[in-house]
C-alpha atoms as a PDB file:
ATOM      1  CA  UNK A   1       4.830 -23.907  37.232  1.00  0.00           C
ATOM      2  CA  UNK A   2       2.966 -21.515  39.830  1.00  0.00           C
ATOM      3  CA  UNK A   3       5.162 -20.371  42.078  1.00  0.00           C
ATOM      4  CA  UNK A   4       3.745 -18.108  45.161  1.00  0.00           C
ATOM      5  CA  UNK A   5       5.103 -15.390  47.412  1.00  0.00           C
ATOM      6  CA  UNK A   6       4.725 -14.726  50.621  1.00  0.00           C
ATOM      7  CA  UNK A   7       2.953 -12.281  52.232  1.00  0.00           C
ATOM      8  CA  UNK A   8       5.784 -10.305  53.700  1.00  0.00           C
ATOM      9  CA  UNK A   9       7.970  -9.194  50.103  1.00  0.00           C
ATOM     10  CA  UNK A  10       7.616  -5.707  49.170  1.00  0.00           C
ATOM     11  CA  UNK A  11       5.754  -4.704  45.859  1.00  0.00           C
ATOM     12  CA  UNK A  12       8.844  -4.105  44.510  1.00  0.00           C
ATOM     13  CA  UNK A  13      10.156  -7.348  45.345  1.00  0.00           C
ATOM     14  CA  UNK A  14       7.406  -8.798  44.535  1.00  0.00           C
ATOM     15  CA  UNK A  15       7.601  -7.486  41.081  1.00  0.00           C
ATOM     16  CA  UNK A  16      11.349  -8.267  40.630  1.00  0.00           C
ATOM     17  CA  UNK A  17      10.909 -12.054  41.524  1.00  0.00           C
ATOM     18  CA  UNK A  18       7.759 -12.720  39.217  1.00  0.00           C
ATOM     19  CA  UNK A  19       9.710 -10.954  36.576  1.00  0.00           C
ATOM     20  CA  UNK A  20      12.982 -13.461  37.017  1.00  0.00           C
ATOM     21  CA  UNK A  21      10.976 -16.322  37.974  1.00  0.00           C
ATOM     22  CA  UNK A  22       9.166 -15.861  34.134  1.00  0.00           C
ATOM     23  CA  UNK A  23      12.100 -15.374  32.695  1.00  0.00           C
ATOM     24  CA  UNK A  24      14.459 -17.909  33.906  1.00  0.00           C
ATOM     25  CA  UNK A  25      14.466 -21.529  35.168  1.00  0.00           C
ATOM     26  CA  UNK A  26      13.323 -22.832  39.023  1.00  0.00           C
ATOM     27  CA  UNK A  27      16.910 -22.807  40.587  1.00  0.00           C
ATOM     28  CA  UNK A  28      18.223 -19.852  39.426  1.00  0.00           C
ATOM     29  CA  UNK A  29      14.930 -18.013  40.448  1.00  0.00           C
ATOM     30  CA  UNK A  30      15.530 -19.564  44.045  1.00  0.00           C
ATOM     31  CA  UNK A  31      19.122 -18.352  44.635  1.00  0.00           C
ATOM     32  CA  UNK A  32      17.062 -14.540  43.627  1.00  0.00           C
ATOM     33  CA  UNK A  33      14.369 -14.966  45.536  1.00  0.00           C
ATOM     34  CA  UNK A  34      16.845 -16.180  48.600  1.00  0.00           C
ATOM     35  CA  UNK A  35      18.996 -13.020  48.076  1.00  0.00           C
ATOM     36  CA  UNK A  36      15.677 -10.384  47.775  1.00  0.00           C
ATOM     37  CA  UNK A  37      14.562 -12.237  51.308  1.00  0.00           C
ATOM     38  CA  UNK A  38      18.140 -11.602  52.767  1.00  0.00           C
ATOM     39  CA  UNK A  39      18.011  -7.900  51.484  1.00  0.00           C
ATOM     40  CA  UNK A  40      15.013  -7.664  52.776  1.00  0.00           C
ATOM     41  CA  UNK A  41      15.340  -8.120  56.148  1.00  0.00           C
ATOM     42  CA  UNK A  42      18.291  -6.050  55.975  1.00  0.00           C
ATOM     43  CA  UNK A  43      16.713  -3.381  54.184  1.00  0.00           C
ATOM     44  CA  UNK A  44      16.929   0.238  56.329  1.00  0.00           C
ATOM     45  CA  UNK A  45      17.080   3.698  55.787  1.00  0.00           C
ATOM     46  CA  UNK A  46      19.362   5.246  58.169  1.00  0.00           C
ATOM     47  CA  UNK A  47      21.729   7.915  56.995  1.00  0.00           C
ATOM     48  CA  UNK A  48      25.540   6.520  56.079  1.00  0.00           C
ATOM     49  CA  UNK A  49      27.195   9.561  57.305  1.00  0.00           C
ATOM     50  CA  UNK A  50      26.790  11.571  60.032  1.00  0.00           C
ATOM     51  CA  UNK A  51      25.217  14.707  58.590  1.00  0.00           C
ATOM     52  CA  UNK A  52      27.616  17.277  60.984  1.00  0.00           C
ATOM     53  CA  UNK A  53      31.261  15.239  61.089  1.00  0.00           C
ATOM     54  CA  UNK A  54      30.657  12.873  57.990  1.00  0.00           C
ATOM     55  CA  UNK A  55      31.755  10.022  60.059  1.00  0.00           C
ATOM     56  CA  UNK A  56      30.462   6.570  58.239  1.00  0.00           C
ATOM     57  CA  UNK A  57      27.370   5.114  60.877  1.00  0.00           C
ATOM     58  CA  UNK A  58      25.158   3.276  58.214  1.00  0.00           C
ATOM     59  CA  UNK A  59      26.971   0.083  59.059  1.00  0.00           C
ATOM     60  CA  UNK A  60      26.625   0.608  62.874  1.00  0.00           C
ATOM     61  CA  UNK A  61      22.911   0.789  63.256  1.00  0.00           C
ATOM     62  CA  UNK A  62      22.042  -3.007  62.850  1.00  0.00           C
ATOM     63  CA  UNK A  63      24.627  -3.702  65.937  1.00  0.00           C
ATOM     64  CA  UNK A  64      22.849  -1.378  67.487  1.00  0.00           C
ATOM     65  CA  UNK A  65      19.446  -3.117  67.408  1.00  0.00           C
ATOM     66  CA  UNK A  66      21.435  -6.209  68.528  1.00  0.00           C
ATOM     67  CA  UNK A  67      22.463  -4.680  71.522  1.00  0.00           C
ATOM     68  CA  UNK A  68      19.360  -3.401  72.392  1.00  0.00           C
ATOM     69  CA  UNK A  69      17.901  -6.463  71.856  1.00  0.00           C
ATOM     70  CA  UNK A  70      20.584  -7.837  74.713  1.00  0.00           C
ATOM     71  CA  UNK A  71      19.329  -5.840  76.981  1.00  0.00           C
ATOM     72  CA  UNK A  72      21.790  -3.498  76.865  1.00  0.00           C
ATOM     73  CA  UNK A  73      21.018   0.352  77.370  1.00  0.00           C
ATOM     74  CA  UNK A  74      21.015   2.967  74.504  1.00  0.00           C
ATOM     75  CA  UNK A  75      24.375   4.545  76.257  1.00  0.00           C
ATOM     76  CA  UNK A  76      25.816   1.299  76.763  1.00  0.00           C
ATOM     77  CA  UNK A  77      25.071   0.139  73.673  1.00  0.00           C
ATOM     78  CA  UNK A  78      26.139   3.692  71.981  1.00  0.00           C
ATOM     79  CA  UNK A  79      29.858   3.358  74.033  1.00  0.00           C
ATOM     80  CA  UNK A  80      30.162  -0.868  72.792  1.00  0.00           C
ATOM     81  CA  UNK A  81      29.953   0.962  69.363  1.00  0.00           C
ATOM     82  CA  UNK A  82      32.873   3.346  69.983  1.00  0.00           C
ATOM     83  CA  UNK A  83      30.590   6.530  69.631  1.00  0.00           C
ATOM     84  CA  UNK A  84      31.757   9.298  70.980  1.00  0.00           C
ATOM     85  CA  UNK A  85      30.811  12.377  69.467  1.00  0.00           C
ATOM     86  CA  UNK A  86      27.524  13.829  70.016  1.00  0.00           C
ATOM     87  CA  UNK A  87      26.204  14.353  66.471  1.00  0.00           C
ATOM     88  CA  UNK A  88      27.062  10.754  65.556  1.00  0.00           C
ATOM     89  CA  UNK A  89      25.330   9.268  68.813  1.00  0.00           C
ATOM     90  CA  UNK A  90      22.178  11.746  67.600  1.00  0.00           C
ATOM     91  CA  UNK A  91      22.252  10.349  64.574  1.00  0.00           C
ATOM     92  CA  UNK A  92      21.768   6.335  65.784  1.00  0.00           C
ATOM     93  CA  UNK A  93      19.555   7.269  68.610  1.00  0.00           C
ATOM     94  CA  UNK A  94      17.029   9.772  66.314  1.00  0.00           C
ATOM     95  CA  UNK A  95      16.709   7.300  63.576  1.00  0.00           C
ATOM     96  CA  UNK A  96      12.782   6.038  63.442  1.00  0.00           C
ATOM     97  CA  UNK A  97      12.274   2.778  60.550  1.00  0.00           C
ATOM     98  CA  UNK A  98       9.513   3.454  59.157  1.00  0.00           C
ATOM     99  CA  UNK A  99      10.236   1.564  56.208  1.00  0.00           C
ATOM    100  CA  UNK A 100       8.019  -0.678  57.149  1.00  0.00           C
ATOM    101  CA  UNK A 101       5.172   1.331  58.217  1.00  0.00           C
ATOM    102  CA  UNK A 102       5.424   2.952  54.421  1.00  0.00           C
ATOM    103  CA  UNK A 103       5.379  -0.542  52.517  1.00  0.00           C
ATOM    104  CA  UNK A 104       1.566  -1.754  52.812  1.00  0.00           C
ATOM    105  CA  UNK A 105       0.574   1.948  50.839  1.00  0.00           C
ATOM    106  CA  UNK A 106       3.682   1.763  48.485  1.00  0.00           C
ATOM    107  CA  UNK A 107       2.439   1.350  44.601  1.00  0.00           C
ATOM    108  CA  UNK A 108       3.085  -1.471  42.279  1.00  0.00           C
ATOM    109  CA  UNK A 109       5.773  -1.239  40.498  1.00  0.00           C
ATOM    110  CA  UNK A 110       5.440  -2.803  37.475  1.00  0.00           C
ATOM    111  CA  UNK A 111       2.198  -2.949  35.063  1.00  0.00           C
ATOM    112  CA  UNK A 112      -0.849  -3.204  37.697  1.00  0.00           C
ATOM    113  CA  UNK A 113      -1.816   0.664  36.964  1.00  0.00           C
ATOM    114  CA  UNK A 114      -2.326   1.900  33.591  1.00  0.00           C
ATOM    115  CA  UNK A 115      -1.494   4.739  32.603  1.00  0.00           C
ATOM    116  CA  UNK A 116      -3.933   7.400  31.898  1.00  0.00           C
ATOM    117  CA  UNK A 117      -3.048   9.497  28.865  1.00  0.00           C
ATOM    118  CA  UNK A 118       0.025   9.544  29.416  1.00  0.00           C
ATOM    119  CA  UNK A 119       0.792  12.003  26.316  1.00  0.00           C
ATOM    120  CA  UNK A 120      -1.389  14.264  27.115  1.00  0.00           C
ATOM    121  CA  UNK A 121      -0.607  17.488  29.043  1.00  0.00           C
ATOM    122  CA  UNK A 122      -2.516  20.600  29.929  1.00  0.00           C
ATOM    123  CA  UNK A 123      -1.553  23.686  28.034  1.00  0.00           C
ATOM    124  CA  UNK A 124      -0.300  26.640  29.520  1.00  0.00           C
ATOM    125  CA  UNK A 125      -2.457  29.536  30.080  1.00  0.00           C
ATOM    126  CA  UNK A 126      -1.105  32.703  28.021  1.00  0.00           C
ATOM    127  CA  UNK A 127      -2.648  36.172  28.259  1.00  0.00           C
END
């Protein structure tokens, strides 16, 4: 059965659903391919501490994109959170996704390149 992805999965998504879906039967390569879509919407690379107190933010910066996308300032939005300290509030406000700017020049992951010699490598000069 041909099964087709859409446009939007990540190579390495990609790669991890063909794999299951050949491996395994229809439904149980739906409930992966449902989870892989739900982690990847959800998938972000903001820090989980704050580098200078070590406070725990990773879980704070999807609210935050919520809020913003109420209309609610980045202060506002920053004080709903319960941020107060400065290096924490840096650390939400700095953070630039560009997770998704990277994927469209990310390589395959699994068995589109081959490998060229991979045994081989260049001998050291010695004098």
């Amino acid at each position: 059965m041909q099964f087709s992805l859409p446009p939007f999965f990540s190579t390495l998504f990609c790669c991890l659903v063909r794999a299951v879906i050949a491996t395994v039967n229809i439904t149980t390569a739906f409930v992966v391919v449902v989870v892989v879509v739900a982690c990847r919407f959800c998938l972000m690379l903001i820090p989980v501490r704050c580098y200078s107190c070590g406070k725990v933010i990773g879980n704070l910066y999807e609210t935050y994109q919520q809020l913003l996308s109420e209309d609610y300032t980045e202060a506002e939005a920053l004080n709903a959170l319960q941020l107060d300290r400065m290096c924490c509030r840096r650390m939400i406000l700095s953070h630039i996704d560009l997770v998704d700017d990277l994927l469209p020049y990310s390589v395959p992951v699994v068995g589109t390149m081959p490998l060229v010699n991979p045994l081989q490598t260049p001998t050291p000069h010695r004098r």
